[in-house]
C-alpha atoms as a PDB file:
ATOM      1  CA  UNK A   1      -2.586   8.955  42.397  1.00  0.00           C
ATOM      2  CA  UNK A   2      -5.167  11.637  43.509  1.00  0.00           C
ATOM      3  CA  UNK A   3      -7.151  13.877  41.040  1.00  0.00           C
ATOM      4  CA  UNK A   4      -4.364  17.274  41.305  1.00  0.00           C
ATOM      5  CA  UNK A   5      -1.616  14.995  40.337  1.00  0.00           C
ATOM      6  CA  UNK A   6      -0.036  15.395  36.835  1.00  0.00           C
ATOM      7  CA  UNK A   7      -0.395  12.426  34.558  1.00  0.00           C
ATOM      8  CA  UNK A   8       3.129  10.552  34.828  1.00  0.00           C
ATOM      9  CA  UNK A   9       5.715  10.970  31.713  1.00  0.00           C
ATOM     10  CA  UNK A  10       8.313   9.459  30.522  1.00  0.00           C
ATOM     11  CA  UNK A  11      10.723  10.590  28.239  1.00  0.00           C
ATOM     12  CA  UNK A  12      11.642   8.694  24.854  1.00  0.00           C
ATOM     13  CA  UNK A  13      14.010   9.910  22.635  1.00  0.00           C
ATOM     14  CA  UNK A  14      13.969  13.443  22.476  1.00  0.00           C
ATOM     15  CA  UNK A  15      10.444  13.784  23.191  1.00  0.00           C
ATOM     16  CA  UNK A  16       8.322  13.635  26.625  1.00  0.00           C
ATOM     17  CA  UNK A  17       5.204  11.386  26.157  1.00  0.00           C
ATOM     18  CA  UNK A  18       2.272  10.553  28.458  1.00  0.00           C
ATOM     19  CA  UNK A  19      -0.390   8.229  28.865  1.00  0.00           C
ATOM     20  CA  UNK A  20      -3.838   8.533  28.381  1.00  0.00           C
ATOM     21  CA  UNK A  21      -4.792   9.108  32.051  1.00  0.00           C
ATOM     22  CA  UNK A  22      -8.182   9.864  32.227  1.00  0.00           C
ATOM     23  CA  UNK A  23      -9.885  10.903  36.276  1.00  0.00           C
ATOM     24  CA  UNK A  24     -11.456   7.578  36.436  1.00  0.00           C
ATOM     25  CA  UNK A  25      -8.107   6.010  35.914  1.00  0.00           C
ATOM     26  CA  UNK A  26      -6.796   7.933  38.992  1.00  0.00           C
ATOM     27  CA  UNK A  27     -10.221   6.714  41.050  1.00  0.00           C
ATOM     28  CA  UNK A  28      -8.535   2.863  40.132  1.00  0.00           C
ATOM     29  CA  UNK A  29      -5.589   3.421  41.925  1.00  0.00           C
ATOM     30  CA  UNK A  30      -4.280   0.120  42.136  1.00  0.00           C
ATOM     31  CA  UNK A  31      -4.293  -0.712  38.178  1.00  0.00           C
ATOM     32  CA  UNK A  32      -3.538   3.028  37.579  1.00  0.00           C
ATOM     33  CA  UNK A  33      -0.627   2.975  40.105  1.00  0.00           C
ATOM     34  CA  UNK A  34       1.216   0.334  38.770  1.00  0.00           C
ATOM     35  CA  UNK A  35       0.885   1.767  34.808  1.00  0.00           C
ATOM     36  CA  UNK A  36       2.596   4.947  36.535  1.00  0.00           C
ATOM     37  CA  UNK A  37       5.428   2.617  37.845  1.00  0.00           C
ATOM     38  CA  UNK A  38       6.207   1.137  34.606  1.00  0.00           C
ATOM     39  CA  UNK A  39       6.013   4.633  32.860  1.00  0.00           C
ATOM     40  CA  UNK A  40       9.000   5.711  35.393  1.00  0.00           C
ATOM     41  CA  UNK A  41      10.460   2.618  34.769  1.00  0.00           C
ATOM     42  CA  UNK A  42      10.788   3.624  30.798  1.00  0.00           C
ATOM     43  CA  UNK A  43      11.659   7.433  31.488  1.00  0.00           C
ATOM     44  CA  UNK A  44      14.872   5.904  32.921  1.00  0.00           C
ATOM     45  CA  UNK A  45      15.432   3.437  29.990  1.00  0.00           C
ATOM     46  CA  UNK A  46      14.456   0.570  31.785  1.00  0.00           C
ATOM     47  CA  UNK A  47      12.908  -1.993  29.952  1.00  0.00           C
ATOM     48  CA  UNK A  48      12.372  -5.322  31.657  1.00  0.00           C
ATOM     49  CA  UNK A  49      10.101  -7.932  29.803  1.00  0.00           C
ATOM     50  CA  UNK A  50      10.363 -11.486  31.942  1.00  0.00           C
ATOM     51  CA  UNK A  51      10.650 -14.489  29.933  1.00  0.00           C
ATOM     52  CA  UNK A  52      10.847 -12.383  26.232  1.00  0.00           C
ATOM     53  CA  UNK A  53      14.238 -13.759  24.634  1.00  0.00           C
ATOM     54  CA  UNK A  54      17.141 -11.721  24.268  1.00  0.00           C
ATOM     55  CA  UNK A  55      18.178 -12.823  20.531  1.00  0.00           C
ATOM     56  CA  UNK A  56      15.288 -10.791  19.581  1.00  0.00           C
ATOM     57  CA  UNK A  57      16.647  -7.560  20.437  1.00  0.00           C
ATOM     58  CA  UNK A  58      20.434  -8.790  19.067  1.00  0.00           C
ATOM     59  CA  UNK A  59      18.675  -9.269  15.684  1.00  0.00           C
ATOM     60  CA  UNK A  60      17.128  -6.095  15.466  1.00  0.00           C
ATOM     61  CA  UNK A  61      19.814  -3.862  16.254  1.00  0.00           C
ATOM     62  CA  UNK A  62      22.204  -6.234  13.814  1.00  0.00           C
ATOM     63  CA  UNK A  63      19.570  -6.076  11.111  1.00  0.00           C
ATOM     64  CA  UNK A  64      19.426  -2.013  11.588  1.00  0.00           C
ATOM     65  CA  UNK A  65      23.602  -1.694  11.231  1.00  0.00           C
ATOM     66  CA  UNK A  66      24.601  -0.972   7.674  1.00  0.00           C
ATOM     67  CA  UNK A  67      27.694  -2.238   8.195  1.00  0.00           C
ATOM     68  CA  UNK A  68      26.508  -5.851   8.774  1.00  0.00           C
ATOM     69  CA  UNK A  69      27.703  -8.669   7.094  1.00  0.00           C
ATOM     70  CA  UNK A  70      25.309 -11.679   5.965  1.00  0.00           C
ATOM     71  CA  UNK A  71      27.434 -14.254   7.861  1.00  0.00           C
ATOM     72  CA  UNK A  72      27.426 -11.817  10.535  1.00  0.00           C
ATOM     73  CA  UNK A  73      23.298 -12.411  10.772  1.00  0.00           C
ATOM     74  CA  UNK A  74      23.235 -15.976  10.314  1.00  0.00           C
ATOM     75  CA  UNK A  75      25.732 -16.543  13.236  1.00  0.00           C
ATOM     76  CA  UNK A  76      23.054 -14.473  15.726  1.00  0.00           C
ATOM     77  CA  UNK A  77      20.505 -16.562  14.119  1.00  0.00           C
ATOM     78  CA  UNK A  78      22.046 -20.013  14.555  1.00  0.00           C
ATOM     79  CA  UNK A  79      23.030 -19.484  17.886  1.00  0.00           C
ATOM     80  CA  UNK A  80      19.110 -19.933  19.192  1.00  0.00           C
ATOM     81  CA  UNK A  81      18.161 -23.397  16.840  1.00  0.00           C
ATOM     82  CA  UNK A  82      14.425 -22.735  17.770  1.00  0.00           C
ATOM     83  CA  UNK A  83      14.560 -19.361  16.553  1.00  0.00           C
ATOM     84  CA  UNK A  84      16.589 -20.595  13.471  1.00  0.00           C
ATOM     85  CA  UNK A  85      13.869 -23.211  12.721  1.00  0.00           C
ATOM     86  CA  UNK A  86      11.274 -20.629  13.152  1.00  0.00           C
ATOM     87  CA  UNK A  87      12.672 -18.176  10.359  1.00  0.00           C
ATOM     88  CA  UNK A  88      13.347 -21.344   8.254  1.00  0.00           C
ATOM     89  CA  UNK A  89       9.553 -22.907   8.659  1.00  0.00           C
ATOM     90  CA  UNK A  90       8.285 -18.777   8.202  1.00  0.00           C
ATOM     91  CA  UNK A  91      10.301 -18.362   4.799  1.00  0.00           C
ATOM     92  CA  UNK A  92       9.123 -22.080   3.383  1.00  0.00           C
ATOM     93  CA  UNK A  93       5.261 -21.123   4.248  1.00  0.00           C
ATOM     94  CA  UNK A  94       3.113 -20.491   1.845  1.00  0.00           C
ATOM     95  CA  UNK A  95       2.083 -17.169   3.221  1.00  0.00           C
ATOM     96  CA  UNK A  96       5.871 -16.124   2.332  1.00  0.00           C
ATOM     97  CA  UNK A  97       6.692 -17.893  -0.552  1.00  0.00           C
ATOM     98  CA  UNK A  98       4.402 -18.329  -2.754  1.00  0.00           C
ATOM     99  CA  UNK A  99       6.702 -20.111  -5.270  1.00  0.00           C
ATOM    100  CA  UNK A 100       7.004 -22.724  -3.544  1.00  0.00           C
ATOM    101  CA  UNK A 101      10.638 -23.120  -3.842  1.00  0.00           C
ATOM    102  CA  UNK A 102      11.959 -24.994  -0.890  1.00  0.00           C
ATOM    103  CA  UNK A 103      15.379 -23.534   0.613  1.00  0.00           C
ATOM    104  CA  UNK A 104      16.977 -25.282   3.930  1.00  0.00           C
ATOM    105  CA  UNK A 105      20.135 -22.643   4.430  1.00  0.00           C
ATOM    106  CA  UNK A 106      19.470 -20.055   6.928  1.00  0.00           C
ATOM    107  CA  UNK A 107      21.312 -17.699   4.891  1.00  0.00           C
ATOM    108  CA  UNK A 108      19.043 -18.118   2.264  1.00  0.00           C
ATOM    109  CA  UNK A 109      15.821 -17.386   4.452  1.00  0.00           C
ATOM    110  CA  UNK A 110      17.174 -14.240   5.996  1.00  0.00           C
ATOM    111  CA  UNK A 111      17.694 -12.846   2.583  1.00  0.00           C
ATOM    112  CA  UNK A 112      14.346 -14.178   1.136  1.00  0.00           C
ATOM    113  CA  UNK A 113      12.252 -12.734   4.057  1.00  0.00           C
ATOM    114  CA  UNK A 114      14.130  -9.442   4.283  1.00  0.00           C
ATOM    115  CA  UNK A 115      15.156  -7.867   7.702  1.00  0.00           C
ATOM    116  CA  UNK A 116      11.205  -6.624   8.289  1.00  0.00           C
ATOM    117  CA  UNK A 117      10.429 -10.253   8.063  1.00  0.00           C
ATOM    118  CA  UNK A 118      13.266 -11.590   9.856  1.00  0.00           C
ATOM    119  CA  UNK A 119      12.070  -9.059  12.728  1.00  0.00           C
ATOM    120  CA  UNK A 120       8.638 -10.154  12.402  1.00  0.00           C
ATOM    121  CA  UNK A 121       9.641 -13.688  12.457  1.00  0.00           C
ATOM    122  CA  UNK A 122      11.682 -13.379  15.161  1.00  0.00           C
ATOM    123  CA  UNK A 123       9.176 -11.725  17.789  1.00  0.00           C
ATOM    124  CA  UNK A 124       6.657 -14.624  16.687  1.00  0.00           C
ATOM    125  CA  UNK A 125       9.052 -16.461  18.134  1.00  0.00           C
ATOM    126  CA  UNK A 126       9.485 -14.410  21.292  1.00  0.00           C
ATOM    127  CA  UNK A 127       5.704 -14.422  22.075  1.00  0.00           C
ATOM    128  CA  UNK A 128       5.628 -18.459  21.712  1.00  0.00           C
ATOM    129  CA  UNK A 129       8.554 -18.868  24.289  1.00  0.00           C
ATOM    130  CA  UNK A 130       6.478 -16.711  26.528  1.00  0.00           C
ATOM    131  CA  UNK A 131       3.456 -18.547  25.928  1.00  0.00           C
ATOM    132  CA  UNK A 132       4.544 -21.762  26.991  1.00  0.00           C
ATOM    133  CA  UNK A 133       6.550 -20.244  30.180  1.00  0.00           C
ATOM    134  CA  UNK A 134       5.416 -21.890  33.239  1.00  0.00           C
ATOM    135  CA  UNK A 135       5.537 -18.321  35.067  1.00  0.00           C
ATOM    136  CA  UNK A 136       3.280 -16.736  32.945  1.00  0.00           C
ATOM    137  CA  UNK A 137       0.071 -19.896  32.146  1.00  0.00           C
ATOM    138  CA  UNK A 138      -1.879 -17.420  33.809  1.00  0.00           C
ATOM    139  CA  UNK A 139      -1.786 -15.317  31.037  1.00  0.00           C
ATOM    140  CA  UNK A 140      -1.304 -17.515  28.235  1.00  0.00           C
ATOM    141  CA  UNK A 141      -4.767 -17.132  27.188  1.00  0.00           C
ATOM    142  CA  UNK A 142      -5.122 -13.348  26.557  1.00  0.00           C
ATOM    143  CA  UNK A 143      -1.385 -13.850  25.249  1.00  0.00           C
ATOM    144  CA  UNK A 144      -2.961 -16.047  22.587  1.00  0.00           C
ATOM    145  CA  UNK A 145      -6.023 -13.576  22.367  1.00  0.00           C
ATOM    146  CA  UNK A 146      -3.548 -10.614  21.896  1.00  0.00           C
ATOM    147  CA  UNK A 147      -1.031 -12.771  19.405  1.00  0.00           C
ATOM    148  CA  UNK A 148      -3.645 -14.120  17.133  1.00  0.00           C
ATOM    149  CA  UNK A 149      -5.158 -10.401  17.163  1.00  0.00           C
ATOM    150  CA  UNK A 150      -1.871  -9.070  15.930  1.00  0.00           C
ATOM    151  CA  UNK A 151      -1.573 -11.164  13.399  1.00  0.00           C
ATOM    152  CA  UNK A 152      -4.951 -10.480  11.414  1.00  0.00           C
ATOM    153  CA  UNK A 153      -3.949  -6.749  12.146  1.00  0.00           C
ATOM    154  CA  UNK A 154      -0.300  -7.036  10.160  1.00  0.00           C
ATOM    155  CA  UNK A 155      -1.664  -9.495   7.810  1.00  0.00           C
ATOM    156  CA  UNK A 156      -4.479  -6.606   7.232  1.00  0.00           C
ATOM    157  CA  UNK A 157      -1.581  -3.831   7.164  1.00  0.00           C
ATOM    158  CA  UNK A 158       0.344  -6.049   4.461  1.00  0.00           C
ATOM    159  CA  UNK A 159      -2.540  -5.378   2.139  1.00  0.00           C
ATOM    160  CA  UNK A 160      -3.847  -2.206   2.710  1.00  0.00           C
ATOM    161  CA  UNK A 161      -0.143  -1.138   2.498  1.00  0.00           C
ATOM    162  CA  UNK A 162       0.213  -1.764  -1.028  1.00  0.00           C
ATOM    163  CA  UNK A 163      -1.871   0.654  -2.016  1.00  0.00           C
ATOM    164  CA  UNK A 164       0.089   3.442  -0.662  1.00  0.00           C
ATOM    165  CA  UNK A 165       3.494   4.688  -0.384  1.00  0.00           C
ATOM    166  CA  UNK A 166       4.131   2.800   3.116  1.00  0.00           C
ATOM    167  CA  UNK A 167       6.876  -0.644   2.722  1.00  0.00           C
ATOM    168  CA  UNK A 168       4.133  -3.185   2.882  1.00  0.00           C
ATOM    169  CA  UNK A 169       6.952  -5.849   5.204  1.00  0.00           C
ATOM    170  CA  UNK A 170       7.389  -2.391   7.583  1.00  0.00           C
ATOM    171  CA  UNK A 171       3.386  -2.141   7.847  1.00  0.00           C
ATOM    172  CA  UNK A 172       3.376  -5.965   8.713  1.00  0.00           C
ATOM    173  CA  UNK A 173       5.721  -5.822  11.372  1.00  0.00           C
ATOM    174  CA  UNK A 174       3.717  -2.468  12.426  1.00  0.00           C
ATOM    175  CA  UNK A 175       1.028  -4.822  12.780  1.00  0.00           C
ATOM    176  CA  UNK A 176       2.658  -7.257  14.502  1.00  0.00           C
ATOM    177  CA  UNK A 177       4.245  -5.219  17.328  1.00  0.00           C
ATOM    178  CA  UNK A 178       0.900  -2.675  18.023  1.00  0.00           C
ATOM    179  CA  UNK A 179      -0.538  -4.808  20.808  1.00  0.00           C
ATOM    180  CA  UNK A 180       3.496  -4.958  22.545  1.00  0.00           C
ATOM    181  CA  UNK A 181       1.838  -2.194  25.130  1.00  0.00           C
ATOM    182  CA  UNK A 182      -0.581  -4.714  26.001  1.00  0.00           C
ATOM    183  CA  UNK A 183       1.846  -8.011  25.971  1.00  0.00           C
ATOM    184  CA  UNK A 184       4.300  -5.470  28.152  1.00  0.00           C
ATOM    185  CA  UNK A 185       1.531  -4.394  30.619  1.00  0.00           C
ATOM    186  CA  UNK A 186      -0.044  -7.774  30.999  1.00  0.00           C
ATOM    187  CA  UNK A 187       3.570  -9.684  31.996  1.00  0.00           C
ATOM    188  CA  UNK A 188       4.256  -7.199  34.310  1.00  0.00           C
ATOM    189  CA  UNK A 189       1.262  -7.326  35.977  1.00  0.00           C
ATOM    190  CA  UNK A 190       1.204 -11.243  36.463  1.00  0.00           C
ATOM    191  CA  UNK A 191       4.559 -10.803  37.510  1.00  0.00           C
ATOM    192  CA  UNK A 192       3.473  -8.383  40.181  1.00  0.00           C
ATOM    193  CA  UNK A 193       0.441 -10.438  41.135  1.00  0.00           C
ATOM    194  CA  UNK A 194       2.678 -13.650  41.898  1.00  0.00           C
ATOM    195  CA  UNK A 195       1.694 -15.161  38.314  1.00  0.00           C
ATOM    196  CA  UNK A 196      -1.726 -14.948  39.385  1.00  0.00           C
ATOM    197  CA  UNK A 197      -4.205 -13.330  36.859  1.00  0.00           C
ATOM    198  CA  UNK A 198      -6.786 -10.817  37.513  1.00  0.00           C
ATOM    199  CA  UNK A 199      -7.584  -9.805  33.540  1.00  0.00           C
ATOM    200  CA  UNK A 200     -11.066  -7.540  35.600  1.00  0.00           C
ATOM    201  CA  UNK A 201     -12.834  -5.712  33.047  1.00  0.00           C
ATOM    202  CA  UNK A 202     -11.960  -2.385  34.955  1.00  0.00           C
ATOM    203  CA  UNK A 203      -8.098  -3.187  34.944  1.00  0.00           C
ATOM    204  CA  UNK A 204      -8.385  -3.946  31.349  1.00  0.00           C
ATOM    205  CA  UNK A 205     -10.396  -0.931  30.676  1.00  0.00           C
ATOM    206  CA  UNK A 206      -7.301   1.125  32.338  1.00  0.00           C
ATOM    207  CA  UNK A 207      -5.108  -0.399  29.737  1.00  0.00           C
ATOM    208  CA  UNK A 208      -6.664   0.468  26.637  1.00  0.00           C
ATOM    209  CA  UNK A 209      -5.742   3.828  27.820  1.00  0.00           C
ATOM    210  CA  UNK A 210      -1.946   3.238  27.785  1.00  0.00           C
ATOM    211  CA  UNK A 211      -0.771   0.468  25.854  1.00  0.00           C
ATOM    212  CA  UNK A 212       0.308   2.775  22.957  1.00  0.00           C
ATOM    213  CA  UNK A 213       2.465   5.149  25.059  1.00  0.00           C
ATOM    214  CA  UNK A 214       3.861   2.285  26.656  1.00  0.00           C
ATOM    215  CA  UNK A 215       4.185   0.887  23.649  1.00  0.00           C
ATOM    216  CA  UNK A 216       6.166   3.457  21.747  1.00  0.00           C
ATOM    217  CA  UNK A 217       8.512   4.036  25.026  1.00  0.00           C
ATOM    218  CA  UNK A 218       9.434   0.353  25.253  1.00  0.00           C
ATOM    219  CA  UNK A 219      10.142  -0.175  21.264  1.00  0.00           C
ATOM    220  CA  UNK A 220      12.008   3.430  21.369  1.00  0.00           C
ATOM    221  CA  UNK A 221      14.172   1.604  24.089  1.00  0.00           C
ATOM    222  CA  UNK A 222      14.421  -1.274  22.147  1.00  0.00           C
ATOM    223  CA  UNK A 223      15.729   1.408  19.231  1.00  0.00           C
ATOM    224  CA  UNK A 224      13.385   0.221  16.684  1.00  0.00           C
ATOM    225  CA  UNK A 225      12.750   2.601  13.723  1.00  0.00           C
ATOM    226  CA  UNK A 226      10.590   5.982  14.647  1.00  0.00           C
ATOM    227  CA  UNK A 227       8.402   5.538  12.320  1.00  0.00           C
ATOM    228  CA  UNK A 228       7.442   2.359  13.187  1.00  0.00           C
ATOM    229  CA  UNK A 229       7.420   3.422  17.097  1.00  0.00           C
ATOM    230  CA  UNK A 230       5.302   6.358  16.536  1.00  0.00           C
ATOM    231  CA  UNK A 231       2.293   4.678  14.774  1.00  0.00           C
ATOM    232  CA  UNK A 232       2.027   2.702  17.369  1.00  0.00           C
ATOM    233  CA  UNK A 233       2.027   5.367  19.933  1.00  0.00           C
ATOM    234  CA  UNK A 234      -0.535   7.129  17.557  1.00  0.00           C
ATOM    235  CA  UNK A 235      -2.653   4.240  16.793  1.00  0.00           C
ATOM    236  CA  UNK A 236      -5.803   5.285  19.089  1.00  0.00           C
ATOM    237  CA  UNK A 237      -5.292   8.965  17.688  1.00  0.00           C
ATOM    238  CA  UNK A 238      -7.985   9.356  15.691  1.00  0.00           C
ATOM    239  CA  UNK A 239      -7.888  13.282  15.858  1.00  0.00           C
ATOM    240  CA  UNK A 240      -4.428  13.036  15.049  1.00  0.00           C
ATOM    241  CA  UNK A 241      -3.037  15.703  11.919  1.00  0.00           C
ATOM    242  CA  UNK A 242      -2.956  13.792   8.327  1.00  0.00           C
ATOM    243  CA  UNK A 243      -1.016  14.445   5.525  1.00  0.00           C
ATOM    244  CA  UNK A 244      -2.438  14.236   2.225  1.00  0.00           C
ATOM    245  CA  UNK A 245      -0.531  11.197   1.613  1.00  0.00           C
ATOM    246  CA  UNK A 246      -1.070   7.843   3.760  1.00  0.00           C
ATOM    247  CA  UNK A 247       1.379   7.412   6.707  1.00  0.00           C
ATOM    248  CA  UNK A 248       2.567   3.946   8.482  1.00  0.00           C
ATOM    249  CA  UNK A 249      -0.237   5.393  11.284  1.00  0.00           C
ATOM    250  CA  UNK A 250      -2.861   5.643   8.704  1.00  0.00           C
ATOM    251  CA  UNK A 251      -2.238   2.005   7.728  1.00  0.00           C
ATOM    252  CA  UNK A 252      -1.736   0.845  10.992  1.00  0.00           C
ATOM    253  CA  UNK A 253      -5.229   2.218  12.267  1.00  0.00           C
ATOM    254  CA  UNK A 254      -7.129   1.422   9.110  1.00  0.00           C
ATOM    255  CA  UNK A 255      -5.600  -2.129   9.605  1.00  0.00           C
ATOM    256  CA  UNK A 256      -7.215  -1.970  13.476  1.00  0.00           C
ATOM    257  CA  UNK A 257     -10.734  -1.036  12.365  1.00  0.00           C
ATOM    258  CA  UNK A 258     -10.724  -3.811   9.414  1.00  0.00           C
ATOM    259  CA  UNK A 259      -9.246  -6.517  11.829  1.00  0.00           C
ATOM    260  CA  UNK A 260     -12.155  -5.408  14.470  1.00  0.00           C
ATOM    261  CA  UNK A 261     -14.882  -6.005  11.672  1.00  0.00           C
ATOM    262  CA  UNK A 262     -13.098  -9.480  10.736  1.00  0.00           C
ATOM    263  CA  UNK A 263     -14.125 -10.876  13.672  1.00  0.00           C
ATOM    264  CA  UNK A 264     -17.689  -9.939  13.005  1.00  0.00           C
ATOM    265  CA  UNK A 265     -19.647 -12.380  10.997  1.00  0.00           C
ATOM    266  CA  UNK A 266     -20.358 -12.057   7.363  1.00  0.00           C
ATOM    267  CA  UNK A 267     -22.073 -10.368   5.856  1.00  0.00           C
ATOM    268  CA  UNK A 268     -19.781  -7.182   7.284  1.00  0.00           C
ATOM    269  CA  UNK A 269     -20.721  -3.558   6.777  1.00  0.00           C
ATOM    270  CA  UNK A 270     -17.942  -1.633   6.859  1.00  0.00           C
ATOM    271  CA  UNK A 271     -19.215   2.233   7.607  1.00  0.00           C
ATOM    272  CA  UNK A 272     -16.182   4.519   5.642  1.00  0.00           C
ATOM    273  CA  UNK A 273     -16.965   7.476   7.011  1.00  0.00           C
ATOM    274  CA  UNK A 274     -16.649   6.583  10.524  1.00  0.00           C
ATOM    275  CA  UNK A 275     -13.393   5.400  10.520  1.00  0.00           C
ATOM    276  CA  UNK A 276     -10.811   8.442   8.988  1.00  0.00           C
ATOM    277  CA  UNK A 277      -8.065   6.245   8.571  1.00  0.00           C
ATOM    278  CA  UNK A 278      -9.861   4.282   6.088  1.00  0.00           C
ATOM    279  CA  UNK A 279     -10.410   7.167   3.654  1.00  0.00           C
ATOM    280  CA  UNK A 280      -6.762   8.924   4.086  1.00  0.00           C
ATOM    281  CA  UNK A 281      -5.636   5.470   2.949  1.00  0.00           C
ATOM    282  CA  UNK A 282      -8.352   5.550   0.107  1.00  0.00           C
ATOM    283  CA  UNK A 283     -10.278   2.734   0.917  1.00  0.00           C
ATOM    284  CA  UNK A 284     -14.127   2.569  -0.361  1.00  0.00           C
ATOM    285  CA  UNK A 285     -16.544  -0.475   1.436  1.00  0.00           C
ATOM    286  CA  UNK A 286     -16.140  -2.505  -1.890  1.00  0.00           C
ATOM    287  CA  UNK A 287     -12.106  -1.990  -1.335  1.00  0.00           C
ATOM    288  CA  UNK A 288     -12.709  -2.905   2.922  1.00  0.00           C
ATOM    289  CA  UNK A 289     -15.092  -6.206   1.782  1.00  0.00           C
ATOM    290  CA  UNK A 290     -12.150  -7.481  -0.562  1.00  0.00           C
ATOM    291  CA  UNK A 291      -9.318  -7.057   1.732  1.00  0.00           C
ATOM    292  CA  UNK A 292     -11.021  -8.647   4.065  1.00  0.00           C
ATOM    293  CA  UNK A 293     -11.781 -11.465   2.138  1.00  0.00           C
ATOM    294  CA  UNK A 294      -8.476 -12.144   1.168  1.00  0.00           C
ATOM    295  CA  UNK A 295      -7.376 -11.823   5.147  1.00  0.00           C
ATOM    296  CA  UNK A 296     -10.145 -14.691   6.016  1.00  0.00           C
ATOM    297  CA  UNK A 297      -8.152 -16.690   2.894  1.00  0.00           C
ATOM    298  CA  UNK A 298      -4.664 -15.891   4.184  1.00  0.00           C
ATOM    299  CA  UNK A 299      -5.088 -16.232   8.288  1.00  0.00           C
ATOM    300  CA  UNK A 300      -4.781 -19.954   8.229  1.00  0.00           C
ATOM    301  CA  UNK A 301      -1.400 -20.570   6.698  1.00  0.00           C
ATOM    302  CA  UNK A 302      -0.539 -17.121   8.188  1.00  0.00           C
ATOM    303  CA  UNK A 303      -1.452 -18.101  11.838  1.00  0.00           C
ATOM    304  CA  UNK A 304       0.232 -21.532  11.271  1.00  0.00           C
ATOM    305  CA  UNK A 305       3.511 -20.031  10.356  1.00  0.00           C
ATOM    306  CA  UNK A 306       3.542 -17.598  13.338  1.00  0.00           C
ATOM    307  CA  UNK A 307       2.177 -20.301  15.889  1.00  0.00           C
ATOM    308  CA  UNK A 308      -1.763 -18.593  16.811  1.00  0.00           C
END
């Protein structure tokens, strides 16, 4: 791509988005080139995700129809076992169900988890099928990197959720999904490499650039809620308009910087100011400290349940 050409779009909805191309992405052109592919591939609807299992998208769109009926879910469910043992071992944890009420009726754990859980349950699902795909061991290390990331993130998001206006399971699954640019880039790269991996600083430096836009356009495609699409295209936004009141964004990206400083060792100083997310959501360093506290208590079962 030379240096006079317009950064690539792709169109999402109603909207026209593009990456963050900066001119030393177009000096890269191989890892640059192939980010411009996949953007065309989205502006045309195409969304094509090797290996990433096809129940999980069913679910979703069932979950989002008002006119579904419970049996209705339960039959998607229990037509993938693994995935219905999955959403029955996520609603027993401990991280979930705090009771400590046993169920074993899949019915039962749809209902107790809620359709942001189910969702949430269902892509941990999706990401350990593609983790254990012979095609892609040669990224089933930053896989796991990326996974166990995204789960200290929406753990994170659960928490700081509840003390704002934002649906504390929609923040989780927010969470969950803000690294899919990065899971989408990084399977269709070792797919285009022959399953070979070549994770070189200055490819991954390229990325960080447009995982969110590719991000947003592939769970736009997917027709997951806008809300939920949009933080995640705004996530690296940190010049981005706020409202007086804290947004799914604001608790997505205050989530980011708090998950960053968890994998700092203690004692953590967590610098406010810096980080403008942190203070739309209301957040002093007292407030940070404790929240991350309880995330360092709530990762193990968490990670267990969701297969880190």
């Amino acid at each position: 791509m030379s240096a006079t050409q317009a950064a690539p779009t792709y169109r999402s909805g109603n909207s026209s988005v593009a990456p963050a191309v900066t001119s030393s992405d177009q000096s890269r052109g191989g890892a640059a080139a192939f980010l411009s592919a996949l953007a065309a591939e989205l502006s045309h609807g195409t969304v094509e995700l090797p290996c990433f299992p096809d129940v999980v998208i069913r679910i979703r769109k069932a979950l989002d129809d008002p006119d579904i009926r419970p049996d209705q879910a339960v039959t998607i469910v229990g037509a993938e076992p693994r995935l219905a043992a999955k959403l029955l071992q996520t609603a027993n944890s401990a991280a979930f169900n705090p009771s400590g009420r046993p169920l074993s009726e899949l019915r039962t754990a749809i209902t107790r988890l809620g359709h942001q859980l189910v969702q949430s349950a269902a892509m941990a699902f999706a990401v350990q099928q593609m983790k254990q795909e012979p095609s892609l061991r040669s990224i089933a290390e930053p896989l796991g990197v990326l996974w166990n990331e995204s789960v200290a993130v929406a753990s994170i998001a659960q928490v700081v959720a509840r003390r704002t206006k934002v649906p504390p399971d929609q923040a989780f699954l927010t969470g969950l999904l803000h690294g899919i640019g990065r899971l989408y880039i990084l399977v269709r790269w070792a797919q285009a490499q022959n399953s070979t991996s070549d994770q070189s600083a200055e490819f991954l430096d390229v990325v960080s650039g447009w995982h969110p836009s590719i991000g947003k356009a592939v769970l736009e495609n997917w027709q997951f809620a806008p809300e939920i699409s949009d933080a995640i295209g705004e996530q690296l936004d940190s010049e981005r308009k706020r409202r007086n009141a804290a947004e799914l964004t604001d608790v997505l990206m205050a989530s980011m910087a708090l998950g960053e400083a968890l994998l700092k060792p203690a004692p953590r100083v967590i610098d406010v100011d810096s980080v403008p997310a942190l203070q739309t959501v209301g957040l002093s360093a007292t407030d940070c400290q404790s929240i991350l506290t309880h995330a360092e208590y709530a990762l193990g079962s968490l990670r267990e349940t969701l297969g880190c």
